[in-house]
N, C-alpha and C. Protein backbone atom coordinates (compact mmCIF):
# COMPACT_ATOMS: atom_id res chain seq x y z
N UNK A 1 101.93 -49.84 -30.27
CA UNK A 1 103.20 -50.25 -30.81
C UNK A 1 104.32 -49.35 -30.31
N UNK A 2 104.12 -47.95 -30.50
CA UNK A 2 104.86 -47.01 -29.61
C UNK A 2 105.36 -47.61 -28.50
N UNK A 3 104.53 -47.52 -27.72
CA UNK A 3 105.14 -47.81 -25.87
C UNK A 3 105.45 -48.86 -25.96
N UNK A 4 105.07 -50.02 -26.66
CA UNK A 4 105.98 -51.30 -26.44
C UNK A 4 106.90 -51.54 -26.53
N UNK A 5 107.43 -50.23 -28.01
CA UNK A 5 109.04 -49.96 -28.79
C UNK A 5 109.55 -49.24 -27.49
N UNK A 6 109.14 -48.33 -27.04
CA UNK A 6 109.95 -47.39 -26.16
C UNK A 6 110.91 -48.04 -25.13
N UNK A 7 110.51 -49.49 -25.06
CA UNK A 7 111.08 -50.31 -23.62
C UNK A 7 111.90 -50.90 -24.53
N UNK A 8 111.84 -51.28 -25.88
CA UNK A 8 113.14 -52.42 -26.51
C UNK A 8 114.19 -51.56 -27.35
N UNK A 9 113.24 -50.44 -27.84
CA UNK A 9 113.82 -49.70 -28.92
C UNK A 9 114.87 -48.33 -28.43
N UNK A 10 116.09 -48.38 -28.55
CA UNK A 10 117.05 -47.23 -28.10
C UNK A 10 116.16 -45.81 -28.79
N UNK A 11 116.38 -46.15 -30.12
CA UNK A 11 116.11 -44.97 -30.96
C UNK A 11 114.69 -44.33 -30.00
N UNK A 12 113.31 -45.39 -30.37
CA UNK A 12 112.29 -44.55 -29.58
C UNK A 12 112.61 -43.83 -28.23
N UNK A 13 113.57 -44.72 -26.90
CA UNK A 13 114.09 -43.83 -25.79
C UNK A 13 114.47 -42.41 -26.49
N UNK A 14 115.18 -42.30 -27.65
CA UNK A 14 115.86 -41.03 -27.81
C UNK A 14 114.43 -40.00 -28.30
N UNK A 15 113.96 -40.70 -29.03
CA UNK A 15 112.55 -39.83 -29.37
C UNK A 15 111.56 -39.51 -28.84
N UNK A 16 111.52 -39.94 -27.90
CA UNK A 16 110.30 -39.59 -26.82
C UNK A 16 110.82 -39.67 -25.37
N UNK A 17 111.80 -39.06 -24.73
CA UNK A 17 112.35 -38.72 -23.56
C UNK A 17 111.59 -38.73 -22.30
N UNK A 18 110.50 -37.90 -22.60
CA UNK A 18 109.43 -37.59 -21.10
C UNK A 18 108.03 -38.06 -21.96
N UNK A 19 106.96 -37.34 -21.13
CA UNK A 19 105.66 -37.68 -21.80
C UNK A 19 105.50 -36.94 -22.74
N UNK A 20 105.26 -36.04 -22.81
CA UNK A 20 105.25 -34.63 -23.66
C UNK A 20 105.95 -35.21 -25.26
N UNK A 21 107.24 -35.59 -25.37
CA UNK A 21 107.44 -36.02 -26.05
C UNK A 21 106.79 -37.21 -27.16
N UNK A 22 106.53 -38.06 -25.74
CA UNK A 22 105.80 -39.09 -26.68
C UNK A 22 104.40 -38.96 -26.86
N UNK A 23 103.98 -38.08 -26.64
CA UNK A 23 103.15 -38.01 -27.02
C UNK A 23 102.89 -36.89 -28.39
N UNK A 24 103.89 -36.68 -28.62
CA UNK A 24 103.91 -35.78 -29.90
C UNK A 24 104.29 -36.79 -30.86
N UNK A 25 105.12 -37.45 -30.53
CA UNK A 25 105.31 -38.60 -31.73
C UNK A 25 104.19 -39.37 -31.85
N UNK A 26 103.24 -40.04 -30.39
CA UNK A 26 102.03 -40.49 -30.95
C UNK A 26 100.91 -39.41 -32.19
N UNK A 27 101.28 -38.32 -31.87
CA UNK A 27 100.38 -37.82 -32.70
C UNK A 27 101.23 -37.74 -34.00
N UNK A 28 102.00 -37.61 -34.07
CA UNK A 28 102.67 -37.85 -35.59
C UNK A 28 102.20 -38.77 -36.59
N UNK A 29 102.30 -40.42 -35.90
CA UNK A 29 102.37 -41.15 -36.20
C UNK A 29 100.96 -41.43 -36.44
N UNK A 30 99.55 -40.91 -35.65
CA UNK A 30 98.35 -40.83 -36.22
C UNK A 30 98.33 -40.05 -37.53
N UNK A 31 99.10 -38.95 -37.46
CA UNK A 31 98.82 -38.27 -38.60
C UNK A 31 99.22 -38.42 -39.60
N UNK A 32 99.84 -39.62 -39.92
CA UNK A 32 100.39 -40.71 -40.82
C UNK A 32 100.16 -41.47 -41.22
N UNK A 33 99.21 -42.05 -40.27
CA UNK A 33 98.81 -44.13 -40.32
C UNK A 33 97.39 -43.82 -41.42
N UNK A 34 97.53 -45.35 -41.18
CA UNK A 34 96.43 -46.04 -41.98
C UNK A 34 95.08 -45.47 -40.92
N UNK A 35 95.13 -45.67 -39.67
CA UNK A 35 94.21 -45.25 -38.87
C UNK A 35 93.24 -44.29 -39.40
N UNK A 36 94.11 -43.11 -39.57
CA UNK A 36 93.62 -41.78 -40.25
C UNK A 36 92.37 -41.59 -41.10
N UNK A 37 93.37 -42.73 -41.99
CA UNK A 37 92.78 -43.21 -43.44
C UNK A 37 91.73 -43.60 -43.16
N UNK A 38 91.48 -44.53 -42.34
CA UNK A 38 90.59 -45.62 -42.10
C UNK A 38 89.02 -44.75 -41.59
N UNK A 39 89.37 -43.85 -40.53
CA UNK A 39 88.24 -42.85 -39.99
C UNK A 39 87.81 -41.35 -41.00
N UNK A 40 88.41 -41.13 -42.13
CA UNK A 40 88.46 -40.37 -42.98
C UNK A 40 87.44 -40.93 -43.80
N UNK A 41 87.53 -41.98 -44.27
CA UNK A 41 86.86 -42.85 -45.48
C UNK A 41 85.55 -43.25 -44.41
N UNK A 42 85.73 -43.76 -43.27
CA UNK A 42 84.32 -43.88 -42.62
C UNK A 42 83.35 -42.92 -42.43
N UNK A 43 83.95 -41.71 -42.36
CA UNK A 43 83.11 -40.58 -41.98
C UNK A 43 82.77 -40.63 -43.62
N UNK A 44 83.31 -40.40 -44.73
CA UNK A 44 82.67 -40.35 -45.94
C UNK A 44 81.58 -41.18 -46.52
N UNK A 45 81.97 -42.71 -45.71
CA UNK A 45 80.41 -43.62 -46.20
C UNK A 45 79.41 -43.65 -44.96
N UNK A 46 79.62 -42.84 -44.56
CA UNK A 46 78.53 -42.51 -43.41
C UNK A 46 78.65 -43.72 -41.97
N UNK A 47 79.63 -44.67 -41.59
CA UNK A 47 79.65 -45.45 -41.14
C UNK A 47 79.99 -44.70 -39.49
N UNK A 48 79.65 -45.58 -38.50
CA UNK A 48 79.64 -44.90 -37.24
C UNK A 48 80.94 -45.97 -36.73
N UNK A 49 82.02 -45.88 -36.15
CA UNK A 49 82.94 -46.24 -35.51
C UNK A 49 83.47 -46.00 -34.45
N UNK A 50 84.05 -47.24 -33.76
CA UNK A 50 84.30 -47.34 -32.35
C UNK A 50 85.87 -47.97 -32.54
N UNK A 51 86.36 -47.26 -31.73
CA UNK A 51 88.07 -47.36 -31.75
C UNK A 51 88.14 -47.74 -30.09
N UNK A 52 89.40 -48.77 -29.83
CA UNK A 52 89.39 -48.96 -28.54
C UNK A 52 90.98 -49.62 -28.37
N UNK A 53 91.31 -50.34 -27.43
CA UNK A 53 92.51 -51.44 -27.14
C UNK A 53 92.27 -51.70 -26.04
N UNK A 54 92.91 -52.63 -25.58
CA UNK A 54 92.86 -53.70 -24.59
C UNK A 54 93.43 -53.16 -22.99
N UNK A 55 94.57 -52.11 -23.40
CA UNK A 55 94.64 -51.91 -22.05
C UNK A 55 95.01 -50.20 -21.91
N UNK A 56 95.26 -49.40 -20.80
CA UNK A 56 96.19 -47.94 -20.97
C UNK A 56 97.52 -48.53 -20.24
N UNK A 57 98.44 -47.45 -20.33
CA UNK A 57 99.72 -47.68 -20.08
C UNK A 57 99.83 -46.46 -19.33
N UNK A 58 101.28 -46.89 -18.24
CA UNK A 58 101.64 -45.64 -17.59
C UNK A 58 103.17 -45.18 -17.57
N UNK A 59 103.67 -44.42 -17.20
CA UNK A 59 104.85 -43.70 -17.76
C UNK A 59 105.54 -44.11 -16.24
N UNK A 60 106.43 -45.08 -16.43
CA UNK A 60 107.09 -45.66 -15.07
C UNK A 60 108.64 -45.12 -14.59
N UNK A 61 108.78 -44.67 -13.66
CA UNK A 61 109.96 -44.00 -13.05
C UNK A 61 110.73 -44.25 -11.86
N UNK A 62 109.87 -45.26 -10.91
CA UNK A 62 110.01 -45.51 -9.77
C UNK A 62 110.62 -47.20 -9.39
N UNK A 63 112.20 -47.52 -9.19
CA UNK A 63 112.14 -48.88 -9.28
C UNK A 63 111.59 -49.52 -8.00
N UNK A 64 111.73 -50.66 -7.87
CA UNK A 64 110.72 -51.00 -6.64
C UNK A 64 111.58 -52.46 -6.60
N UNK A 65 112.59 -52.75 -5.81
CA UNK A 65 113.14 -54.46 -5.92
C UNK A 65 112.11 -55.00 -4.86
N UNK A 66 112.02 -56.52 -5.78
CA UNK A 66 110.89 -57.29 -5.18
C UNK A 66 112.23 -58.56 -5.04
N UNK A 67 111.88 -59.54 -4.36
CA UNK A 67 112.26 -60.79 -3.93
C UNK A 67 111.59 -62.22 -4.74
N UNK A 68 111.99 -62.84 -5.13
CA UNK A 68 111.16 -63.81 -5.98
C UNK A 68 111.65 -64.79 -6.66
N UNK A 69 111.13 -65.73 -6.92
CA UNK A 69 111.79 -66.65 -8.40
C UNK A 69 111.56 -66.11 -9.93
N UNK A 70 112.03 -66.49 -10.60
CA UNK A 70 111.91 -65.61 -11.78
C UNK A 70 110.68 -66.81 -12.71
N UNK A 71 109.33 -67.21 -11.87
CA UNK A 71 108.73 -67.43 -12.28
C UNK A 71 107.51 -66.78 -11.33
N UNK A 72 107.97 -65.66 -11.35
CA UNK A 72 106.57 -64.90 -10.89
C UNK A 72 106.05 -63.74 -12.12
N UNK A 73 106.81 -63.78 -13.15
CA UNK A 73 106.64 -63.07 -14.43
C UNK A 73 107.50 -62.08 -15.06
N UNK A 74 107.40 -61.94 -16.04
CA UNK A 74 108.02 -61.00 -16.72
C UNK A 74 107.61 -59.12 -16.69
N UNK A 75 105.98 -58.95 -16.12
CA UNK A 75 105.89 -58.04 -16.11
C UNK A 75 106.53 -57.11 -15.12
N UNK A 76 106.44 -55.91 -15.80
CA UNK A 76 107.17 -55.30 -14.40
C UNK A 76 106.12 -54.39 -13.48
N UNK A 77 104.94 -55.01 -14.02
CA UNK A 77 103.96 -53.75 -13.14
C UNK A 77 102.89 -54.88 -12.09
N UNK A 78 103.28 -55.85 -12.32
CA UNK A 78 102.46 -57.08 -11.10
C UNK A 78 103.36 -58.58 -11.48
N UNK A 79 103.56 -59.04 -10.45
CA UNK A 79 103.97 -60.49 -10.20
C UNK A 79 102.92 -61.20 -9.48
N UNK A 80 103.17 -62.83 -9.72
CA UNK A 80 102.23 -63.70 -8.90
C UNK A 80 103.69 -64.99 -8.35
N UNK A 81 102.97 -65.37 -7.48
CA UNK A 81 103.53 -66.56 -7.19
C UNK A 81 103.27 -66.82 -5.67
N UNK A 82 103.74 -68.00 -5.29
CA UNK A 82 104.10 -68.33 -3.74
C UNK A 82 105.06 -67.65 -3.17
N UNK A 83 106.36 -66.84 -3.70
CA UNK A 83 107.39 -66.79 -3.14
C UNK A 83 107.81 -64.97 -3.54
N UNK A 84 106.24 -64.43 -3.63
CA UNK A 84 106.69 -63.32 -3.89
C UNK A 84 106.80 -61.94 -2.24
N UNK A 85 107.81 -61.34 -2.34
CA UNK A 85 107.83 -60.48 -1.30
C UNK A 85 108.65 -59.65 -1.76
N UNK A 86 108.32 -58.58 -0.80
CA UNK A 86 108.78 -57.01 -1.49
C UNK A 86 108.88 -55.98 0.61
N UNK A 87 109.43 -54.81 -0.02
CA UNK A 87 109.69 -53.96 1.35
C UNK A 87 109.01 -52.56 1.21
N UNK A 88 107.77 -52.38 0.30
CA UNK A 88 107.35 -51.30 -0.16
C UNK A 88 106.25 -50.93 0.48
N UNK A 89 105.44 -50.11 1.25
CA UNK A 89 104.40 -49.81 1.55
C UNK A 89 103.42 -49.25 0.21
N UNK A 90 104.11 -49.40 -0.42
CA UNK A 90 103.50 -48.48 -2.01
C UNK A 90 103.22 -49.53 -3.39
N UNK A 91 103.01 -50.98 -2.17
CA UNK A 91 102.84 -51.96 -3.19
C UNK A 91 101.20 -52.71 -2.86
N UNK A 92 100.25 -52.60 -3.93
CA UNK A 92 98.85 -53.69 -3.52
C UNK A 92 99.42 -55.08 -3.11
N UNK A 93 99.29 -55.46 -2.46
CA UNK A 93 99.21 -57.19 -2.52
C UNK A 93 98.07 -57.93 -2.14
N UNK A 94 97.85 -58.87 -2.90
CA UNK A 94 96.56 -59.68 -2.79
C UNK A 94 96.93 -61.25 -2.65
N UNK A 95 97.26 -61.12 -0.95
CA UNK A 95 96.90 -62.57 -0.85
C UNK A 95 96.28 -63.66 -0.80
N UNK A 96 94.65 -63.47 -1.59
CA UNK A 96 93.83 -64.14 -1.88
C UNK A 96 93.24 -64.26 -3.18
N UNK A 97 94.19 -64.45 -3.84
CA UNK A 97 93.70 -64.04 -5.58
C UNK A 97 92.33 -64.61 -5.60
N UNK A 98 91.36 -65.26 -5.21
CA UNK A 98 90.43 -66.34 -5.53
C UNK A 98 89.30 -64.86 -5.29
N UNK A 99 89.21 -64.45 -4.08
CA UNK A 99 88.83 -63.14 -3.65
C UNK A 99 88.46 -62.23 -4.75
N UNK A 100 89.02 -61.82 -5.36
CA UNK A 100 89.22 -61.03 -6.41
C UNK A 100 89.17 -61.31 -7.90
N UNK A 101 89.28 -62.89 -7.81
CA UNK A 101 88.38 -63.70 -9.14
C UNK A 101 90.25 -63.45 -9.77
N UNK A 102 90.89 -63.66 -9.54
CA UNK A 102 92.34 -63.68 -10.21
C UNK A 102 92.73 -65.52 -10.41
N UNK A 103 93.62 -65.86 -11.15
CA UNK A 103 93.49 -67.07 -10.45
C UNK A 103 95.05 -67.32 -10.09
N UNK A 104 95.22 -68.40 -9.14
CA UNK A 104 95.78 -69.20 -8.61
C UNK A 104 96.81 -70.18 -8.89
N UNK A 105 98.42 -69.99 -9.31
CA UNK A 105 98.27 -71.64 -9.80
C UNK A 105 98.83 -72.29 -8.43
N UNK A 106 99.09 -72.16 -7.23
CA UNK A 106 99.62 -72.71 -6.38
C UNK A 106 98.54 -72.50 -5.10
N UNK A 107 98.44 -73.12 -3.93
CA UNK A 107 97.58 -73.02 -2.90
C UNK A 107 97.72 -71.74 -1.92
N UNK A 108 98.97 -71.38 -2.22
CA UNK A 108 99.50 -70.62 -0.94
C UNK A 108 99.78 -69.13 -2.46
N UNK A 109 99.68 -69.17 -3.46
CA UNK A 109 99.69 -68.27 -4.50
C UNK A 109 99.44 -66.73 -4.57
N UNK A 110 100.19 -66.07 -4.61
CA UNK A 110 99.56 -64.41 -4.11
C UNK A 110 99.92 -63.48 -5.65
N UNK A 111 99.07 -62.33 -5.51
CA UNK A 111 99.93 -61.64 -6.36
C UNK A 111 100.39 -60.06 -5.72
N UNK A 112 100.99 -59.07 -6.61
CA UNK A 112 101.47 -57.73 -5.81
C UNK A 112 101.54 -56.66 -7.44
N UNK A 113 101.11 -56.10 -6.94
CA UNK A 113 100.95 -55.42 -7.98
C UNK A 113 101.64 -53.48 -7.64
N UNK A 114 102.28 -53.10 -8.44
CA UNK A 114 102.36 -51.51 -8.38
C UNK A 114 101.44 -50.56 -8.21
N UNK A 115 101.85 -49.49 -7.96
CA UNK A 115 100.78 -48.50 -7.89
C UNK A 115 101.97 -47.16 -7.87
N UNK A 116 101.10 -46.28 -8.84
CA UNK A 116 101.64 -45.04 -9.03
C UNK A 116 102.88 -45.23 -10.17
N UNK A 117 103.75 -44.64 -10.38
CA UNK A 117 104.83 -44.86 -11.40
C UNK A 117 106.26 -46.08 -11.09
N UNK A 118 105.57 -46.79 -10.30
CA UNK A 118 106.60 -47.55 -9.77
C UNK A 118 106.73 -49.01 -10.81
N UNK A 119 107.92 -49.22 -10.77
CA UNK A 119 107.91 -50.61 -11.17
C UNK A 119 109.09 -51.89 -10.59
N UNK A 120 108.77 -53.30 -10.83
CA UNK A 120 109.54 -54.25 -10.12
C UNK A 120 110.37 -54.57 -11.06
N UNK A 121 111.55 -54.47 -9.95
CA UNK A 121 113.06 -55.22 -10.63
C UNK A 121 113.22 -56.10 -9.50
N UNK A 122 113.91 -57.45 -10.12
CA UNK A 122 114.70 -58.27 -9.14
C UNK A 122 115.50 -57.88 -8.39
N UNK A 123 116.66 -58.50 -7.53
CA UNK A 123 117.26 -57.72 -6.88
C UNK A 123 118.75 -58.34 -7.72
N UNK A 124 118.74 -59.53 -8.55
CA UNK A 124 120.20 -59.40 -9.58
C UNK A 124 119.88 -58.47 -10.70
N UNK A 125 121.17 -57.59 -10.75
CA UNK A 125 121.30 -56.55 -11.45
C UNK A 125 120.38 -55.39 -11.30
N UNK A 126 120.14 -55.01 -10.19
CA UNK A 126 119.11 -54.15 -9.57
C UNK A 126 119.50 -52.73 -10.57
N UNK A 127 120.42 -52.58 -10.30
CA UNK A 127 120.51 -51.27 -11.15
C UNK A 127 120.57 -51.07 -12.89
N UNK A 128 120.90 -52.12 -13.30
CA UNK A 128 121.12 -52.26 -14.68
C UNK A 128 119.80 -52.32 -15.05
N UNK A 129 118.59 -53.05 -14.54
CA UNK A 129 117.33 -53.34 -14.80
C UNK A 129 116.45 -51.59 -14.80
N UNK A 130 116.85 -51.15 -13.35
CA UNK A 130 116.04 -50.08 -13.11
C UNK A 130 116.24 -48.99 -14.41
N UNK A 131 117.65 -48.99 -14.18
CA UNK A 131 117.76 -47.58 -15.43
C UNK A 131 117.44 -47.83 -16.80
N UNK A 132 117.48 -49.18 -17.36
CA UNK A 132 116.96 -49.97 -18.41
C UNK A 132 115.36 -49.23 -18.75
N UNK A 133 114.27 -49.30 -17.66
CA UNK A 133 113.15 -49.60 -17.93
C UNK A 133 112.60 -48.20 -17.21
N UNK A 134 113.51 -47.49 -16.57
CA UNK A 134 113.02 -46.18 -16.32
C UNK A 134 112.96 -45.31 -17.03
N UNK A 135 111.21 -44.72 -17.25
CA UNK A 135 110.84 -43.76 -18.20
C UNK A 135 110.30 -44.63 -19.30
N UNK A 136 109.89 -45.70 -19.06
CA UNK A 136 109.06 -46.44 -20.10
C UNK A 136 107.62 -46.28 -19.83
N UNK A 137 106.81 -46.78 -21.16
CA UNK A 137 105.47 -46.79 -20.26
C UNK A 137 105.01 -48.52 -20.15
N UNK A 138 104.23 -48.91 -19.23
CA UNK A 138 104.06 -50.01 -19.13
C UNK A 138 102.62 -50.23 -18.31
N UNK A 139 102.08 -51.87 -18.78
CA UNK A 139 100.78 -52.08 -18.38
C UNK A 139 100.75 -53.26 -17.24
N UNK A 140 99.80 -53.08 -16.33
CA UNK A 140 99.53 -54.13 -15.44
C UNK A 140 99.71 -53.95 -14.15
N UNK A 141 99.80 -52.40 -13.98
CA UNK A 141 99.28 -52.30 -12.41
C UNK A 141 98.11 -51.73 -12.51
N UNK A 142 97.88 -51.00 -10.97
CA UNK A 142 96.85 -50.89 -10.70
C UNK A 142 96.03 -48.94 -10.91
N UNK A 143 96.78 -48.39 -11.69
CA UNK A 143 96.92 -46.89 -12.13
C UNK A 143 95.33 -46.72 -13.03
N UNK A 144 94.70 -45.89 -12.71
CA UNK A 144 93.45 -45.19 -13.82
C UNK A 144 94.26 -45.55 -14.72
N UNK A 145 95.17 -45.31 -15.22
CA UNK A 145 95.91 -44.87 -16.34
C UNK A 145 95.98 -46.47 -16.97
N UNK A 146 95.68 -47.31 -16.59
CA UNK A 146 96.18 -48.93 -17.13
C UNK A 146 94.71 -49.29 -16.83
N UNK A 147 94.10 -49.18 -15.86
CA UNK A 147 92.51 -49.89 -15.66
C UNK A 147 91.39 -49.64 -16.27
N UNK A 148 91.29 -47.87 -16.82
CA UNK A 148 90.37 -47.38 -18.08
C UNK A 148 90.87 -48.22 -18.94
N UNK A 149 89.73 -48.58 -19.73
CA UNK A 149 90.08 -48.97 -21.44
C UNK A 149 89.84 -47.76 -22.16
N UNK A 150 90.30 -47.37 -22.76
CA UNK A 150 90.61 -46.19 -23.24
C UNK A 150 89.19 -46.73 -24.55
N UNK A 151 88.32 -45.59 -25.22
CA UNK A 151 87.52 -45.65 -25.93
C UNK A 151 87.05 -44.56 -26.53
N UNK A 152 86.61 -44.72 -28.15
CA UNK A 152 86.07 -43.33 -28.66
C UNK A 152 85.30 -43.93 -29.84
N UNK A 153 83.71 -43.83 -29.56
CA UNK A 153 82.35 -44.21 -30.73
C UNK A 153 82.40 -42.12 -31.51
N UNK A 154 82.57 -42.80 -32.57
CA UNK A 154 82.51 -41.45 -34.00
C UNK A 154 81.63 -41.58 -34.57
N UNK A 155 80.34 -40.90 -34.69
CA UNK A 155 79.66 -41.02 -35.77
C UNK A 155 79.52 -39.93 -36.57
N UNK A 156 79.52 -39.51 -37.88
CA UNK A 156 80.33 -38.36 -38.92
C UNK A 156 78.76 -37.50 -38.85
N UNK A 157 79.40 -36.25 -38.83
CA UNK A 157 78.75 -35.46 -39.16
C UNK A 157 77.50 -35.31 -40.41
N UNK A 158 76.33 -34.57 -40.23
CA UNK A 158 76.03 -34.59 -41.02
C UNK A 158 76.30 -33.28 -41.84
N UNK A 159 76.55 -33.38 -43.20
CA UNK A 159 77.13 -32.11 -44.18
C UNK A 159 75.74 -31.00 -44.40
C-alpha cells in the first residue's frame, strides 16, 4: 500500500524521500498494523505461517522516453504493443512474446521492458511525467528486486 501511495500520494513523497526513508516508515507502519497482531497471536496458538505478495518493487530514478500509442499501457516499467520503440540500449525487448510464453494481442506484437532504475515516459510532457514519477517505487520490469517474490514461513518457537 506504501509504494503504491508514494506515486499518487504528495504527503508519502514528503515522507519517504530516498530508500532509507521509506523504509523506516515501512517499518513503522508494521509496528502498528494488524499484521503484527496477526503473527503475535499465531505464534501464541502455535500456528506456523507464511507471509508473501505478488510482486517486489524497485526504487525508480531513471526516465527513459519511449515512442508509442498510449495503448501500450499504463505501466511504467514494461509496455507491449505493435508500435512500441524506444532509443535505449538499457532497454530488454522481446520481440517474440510467444517465445517467452507472454502473450500477444497483435501478430507483429512486442513487448520492452526496463532494467535497472529506469522507467518509461511518453514523449508528451516528457518532463512533467519524469519528475512526477521519479523516486517512486514501481513493479514490472525486469530487476531481482520485482522478479523475487518476496517470502517468509514462521513457525513459533518453542517456550
Amino acid at each position: 500500500m506504501i509504494s503504491h501511495a508514494k506515486t499518487e500520494m504528495d504527503i508519502i513523497k514528503e515522507l519517504a524521500p530516498d530508500n532509507k526513508a521509506f523504509r523506516s516508515l515501512t517499518l513503522s507502519w508494521f509496528e502498528n498494523s494488524p499484521l503484527l497482531d496477526i503473527i503475535q497471536k499465531s505464534q501464541k496458538l502455535g500456528f506456523k505461517l507464511a507471509i508473501t505478495t505478488d510482486h517486489g518493487t524497485i526504487n525508480v530514478d531513471q526516465a527513459t522516453e519511449i515512442i508509442s500509442t498510449k495503448d501500450a499501457g499504463t505501466n511504467l516499467r514494461y509496455k507491449t504493443g505493435r508500435n512500441v520503440s524506444h532509443n535505449s540500449k538499457d532497454i530488454i525487448e522481446v520481440a517474440n512474446p510467444e517465445e517467452f510464453m507472454l502473450p500477444a494481442e497483435h501478430l507483429n506484437s512486442k513487448f520492452i521492458f526496463a532494467k535497472g532504475s529506469q522507467y518509461f515516459v511518453f514523449q508528451n510532457n516528457f518532463n512533467h511525467f519524469a519528475t512526477h514519477f521519479r523516486n517512486t517505487f514501481q513493479h514490472g520490469g525486469v530487476s531481482m528486486e520485482e522478479m523475487i517474490v518476496p517470502f517468509v514461513v514462521m513457525t513459533p518457537r518453542e517456550s
